[in-house]
N, C-alpha and C. Protein backbone atom coordinates (compact mmCIF):
# COMPACT_ATOMS: atom_id res chain seq x y z
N UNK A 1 9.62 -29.69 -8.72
CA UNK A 1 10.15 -28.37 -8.48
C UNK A 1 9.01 -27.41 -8.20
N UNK A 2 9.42 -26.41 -7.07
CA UNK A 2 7.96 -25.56 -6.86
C UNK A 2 8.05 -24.50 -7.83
N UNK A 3 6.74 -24.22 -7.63
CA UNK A 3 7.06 -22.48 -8.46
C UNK A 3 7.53 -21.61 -7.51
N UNK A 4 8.06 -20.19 -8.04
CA UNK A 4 8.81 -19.26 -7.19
C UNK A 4 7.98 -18.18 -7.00
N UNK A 5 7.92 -17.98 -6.01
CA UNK A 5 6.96 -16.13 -5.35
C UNK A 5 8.01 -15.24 -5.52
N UNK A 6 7.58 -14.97 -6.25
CA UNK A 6 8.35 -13.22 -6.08
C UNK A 6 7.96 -12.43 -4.83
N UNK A 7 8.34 -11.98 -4.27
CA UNK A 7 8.14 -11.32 -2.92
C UNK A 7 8.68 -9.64 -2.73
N UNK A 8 7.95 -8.69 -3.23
CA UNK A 8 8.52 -7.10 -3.20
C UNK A 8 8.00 -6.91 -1.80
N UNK A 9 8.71 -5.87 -1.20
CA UNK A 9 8.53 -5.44 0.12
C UNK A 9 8.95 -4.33 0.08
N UNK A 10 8.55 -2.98 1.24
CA UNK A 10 8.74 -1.78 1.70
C UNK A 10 8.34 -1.76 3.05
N UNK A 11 9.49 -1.20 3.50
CA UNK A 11 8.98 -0.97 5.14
C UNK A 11 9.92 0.10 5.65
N UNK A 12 8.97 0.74 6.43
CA UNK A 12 9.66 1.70 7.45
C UNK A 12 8.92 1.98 8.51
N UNK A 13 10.12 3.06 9.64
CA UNK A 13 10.38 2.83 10.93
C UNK A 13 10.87 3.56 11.36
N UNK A 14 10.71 3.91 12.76
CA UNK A 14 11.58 5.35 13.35
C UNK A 14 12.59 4.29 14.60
N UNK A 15 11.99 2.80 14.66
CA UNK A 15 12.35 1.99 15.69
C UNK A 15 13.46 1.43 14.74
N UNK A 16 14.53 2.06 15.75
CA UNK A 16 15.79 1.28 15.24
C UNK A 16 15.70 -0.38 15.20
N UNK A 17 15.81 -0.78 16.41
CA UNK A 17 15.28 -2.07 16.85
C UNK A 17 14.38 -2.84 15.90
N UNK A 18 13.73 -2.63 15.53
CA UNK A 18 12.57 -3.08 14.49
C UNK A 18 12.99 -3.19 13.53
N UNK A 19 13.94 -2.07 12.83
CA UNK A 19 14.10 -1.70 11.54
C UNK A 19 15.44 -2.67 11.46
N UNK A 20 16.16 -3.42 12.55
CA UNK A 20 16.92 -4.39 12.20
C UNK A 20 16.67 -5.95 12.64
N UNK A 21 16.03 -6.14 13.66
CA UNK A 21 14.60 -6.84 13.43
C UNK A 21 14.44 -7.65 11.94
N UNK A 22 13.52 -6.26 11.22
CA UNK A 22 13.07 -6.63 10.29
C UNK A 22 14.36 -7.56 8.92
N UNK A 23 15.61 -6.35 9.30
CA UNK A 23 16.01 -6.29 7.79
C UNK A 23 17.02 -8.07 8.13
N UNK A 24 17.81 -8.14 9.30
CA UNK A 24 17.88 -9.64 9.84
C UNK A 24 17.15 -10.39 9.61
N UNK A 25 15.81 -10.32 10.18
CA UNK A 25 14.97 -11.44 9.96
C UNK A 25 14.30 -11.38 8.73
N UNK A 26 14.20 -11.50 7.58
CA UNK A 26 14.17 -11.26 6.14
C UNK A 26 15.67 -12.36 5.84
N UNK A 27 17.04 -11.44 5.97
CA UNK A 27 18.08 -12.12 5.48
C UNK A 27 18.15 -13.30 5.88
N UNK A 28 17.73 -13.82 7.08
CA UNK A 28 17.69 -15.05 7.98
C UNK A 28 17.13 -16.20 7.23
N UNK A 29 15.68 -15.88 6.85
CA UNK A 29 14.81 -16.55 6.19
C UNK A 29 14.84 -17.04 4.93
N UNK A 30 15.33 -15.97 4.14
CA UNK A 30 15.51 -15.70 2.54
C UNK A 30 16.58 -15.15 1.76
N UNK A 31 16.69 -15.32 0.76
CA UNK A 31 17.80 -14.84 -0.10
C UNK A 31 16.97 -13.12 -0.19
N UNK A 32 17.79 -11.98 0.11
CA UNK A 32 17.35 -10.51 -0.46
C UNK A 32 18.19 -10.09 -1.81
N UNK A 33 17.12 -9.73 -2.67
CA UNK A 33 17.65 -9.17 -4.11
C UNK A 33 17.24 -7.60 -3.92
N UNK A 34 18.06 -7.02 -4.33
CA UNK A 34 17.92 -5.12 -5.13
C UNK A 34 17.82 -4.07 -3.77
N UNK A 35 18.59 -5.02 -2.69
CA UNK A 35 18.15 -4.05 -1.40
C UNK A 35 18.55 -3.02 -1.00
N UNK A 36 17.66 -2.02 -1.07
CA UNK A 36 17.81 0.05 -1.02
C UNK A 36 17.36 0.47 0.32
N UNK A 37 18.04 1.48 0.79
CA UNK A 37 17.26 1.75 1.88
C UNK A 37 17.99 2.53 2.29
N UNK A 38 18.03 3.56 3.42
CA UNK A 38 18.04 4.71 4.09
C UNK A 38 18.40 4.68 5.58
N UNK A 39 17.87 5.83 6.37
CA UNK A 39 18.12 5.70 8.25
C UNK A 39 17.35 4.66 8.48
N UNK A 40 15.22 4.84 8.02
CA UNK A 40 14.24 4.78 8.57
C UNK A 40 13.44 3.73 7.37
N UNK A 41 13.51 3.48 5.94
CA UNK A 41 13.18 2.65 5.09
C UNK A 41 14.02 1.99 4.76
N UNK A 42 13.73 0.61 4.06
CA UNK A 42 14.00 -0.52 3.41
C UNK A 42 13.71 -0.82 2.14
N UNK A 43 13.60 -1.47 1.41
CA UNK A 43 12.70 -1.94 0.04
C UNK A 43 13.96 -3.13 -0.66
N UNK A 44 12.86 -4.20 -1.04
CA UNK A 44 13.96 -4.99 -1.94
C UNK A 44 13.10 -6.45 -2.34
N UNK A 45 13.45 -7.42 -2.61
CA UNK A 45 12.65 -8.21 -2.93
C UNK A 45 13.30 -9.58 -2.25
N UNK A 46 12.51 -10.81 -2.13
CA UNK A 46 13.19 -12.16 -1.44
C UNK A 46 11.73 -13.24 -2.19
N UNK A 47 11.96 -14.71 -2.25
CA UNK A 47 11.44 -15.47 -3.37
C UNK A 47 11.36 -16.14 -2.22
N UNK A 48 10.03 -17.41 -2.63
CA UNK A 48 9.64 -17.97 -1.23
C UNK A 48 8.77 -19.44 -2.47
N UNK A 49 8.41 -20.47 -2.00
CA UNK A 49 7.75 -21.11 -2.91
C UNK A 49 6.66 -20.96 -2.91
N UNK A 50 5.63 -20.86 -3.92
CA UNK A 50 3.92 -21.14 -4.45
C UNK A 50 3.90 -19.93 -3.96
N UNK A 51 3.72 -19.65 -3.15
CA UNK A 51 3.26 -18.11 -2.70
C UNK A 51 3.72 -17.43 -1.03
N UNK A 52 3.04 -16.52 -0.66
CA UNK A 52 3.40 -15.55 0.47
C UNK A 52 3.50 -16.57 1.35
N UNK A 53 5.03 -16.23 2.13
CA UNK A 53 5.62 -17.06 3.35
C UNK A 53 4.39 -16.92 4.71
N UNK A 54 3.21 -16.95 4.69
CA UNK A 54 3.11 -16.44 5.85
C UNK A 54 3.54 -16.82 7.24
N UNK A 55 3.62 -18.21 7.36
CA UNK A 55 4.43 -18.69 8.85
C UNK A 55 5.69 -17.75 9.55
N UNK A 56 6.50 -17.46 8.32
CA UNK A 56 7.51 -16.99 8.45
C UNK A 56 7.56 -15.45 9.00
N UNK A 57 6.38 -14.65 7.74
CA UNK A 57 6.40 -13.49 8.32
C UNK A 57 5.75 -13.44 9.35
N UNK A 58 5.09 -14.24 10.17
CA UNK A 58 4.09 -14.25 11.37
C UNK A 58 4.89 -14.05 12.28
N UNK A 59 6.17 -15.72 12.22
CA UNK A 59 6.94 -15.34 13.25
C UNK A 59 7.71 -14.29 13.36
N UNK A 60 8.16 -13.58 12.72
CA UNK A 60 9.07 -12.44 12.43
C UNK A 60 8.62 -11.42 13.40
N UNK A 61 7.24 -10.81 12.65
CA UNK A 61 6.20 -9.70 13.14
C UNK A 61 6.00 -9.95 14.99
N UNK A 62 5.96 -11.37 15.52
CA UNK A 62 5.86 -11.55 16.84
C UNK A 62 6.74 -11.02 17.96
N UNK A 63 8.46 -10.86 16.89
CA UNK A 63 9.61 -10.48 17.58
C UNK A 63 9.34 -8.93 17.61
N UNK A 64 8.88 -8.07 16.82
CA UNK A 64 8.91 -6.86 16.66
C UNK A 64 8.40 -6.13 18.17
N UNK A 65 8.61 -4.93 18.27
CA UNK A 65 8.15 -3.88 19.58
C UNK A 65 7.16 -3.05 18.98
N UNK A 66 6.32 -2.85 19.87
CA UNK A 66 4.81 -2.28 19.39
C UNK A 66 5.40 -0.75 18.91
N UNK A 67 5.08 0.02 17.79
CA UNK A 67 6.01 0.88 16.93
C UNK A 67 4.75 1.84 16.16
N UNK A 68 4.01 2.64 16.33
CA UNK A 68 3.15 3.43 15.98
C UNK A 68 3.81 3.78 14.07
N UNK A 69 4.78 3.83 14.09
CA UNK A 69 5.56 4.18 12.84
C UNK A 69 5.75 3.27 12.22
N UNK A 70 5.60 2.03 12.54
CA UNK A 70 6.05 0.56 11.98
C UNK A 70 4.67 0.75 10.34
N UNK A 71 5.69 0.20 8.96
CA UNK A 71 4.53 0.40 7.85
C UNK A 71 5.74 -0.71 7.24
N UNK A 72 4.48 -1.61 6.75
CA UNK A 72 5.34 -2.72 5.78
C UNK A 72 4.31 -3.38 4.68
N UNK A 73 4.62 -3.40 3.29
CA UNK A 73 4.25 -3.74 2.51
C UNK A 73 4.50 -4.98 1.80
N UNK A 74 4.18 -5.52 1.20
CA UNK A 74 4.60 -6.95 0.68
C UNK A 74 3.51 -7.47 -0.47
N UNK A 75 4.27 -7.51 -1.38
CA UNK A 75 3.21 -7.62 -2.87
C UNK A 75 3.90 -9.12 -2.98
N UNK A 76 3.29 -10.37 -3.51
CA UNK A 76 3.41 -11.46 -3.48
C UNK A 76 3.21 -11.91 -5.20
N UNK A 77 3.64 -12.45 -5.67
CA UNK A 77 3.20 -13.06 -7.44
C UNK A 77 4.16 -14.24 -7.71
N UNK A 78 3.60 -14.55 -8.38
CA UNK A 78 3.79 -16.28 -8.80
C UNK A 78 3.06 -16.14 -10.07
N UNK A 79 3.44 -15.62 -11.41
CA UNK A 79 2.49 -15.18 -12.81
C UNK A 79 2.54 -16.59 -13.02
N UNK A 80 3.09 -17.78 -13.48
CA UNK A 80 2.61 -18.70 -13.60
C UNK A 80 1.19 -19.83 -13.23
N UNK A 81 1.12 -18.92 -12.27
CA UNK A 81 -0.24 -19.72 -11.25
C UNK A 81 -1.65 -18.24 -11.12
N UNK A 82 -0.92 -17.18 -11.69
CA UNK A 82 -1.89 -15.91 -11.91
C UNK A 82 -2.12 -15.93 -9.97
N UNK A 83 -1.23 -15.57 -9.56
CA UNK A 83 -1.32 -15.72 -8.37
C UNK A 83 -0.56 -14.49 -7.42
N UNK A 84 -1.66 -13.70 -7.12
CA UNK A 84 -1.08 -12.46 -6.45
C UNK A 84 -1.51 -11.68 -5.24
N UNK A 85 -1.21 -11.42 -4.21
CA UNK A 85 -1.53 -11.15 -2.94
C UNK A 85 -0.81 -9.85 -2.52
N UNK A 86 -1.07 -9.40 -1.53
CA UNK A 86 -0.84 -7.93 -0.86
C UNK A 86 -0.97 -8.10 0.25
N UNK A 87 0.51 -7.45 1.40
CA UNK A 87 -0.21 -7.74 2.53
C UNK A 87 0.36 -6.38 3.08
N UNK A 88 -0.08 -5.74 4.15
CA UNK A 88 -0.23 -4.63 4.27
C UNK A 88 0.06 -4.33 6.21
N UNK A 89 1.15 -3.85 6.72
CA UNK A 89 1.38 -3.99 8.36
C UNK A 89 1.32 -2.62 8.68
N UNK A 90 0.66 -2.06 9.61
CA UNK A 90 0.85 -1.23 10.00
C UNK A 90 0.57 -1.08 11.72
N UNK A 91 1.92 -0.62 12.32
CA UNK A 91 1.77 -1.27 14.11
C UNK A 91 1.60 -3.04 14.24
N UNK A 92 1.84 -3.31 13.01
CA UNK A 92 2.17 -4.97 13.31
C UNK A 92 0.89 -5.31 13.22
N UNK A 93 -0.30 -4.57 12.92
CA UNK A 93 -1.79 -5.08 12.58
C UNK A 93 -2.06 -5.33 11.19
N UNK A 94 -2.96 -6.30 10.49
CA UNK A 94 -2.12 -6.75 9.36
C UNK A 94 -3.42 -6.66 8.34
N UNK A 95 -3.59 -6.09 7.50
CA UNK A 95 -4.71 -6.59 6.50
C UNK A 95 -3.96 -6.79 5.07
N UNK A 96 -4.56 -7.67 4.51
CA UNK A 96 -4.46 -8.60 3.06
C UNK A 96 -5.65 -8.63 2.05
N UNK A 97 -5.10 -8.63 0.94
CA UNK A 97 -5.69 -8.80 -0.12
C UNK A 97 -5.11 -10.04 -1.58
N UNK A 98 -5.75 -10.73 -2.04
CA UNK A 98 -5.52 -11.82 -2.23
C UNK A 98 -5.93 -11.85 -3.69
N UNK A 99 -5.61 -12.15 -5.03
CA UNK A 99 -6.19 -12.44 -6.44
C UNK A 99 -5.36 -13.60 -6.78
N UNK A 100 -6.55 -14.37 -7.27
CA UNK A 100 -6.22 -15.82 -8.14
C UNK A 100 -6.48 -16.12 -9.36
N UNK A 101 -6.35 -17.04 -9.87
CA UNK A 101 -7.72 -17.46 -11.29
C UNK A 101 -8.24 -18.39 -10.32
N UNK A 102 -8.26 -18.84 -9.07
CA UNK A 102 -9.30 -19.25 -8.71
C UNK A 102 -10.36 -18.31 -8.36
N UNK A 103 -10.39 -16.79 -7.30
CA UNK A 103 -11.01 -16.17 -6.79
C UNK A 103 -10.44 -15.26 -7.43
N UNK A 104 -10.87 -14.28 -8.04
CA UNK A 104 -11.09 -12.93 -8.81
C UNK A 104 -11.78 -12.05 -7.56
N UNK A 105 -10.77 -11.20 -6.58
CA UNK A 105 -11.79 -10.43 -6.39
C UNK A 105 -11.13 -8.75 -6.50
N UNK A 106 -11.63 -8.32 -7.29
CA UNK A 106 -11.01 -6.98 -8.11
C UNK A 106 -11.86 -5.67 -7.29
């Protein structure tokens, strides 16, 4: 049996298109728990195994339209494995941050 990622997310958008895009391709992929949201934000959580889906969100992000307003967050944990990541979209350009008990970097 794997372990389970918890997967929190926030995103928003002035691109309609995107903003269903996103919230489809999420439901497509994954089960969504606690999902809130508005015209232009989202927020809610979806579980993935060992850790952050990235294949998944890669392909996702590929479908999207280039979106100056596009902002998406994604906090990743697996406390069993002390295993926690951050990934951070903005215009679909992507930076990450990553903590383990293998690599500590604080």
């Amino acid at each position: 049996m794997a372990n389970i990622c918890i997967n929190r997310f926030y995103c928003s958008t002035d691109n309609e298109a995107n903003y269903e895009k996103i919230l489809y391709g999420l439901g497509d992929r994954f089960d969504l728990y606690d999902l809130d949201g508005r015209d232009n934000w989202m927020r809610g959580e979806f579980d993935s195994k060992w850790c952050y889906p990235e294949e998944a969100i890669a392909a996702m992000m590929k479908t999207l339209e280039k979106d100056p307003t596009l902002h998406i967050e994604i906090v990743s944990c697996e406390p069993g494995m002390q295993y926690l990541e951050a990934h951070i979209y903005d215009n679909r350009s992507e930076e990450h941050t990553s903590f383990n008990r293998m690599n500590r970097n604080f």
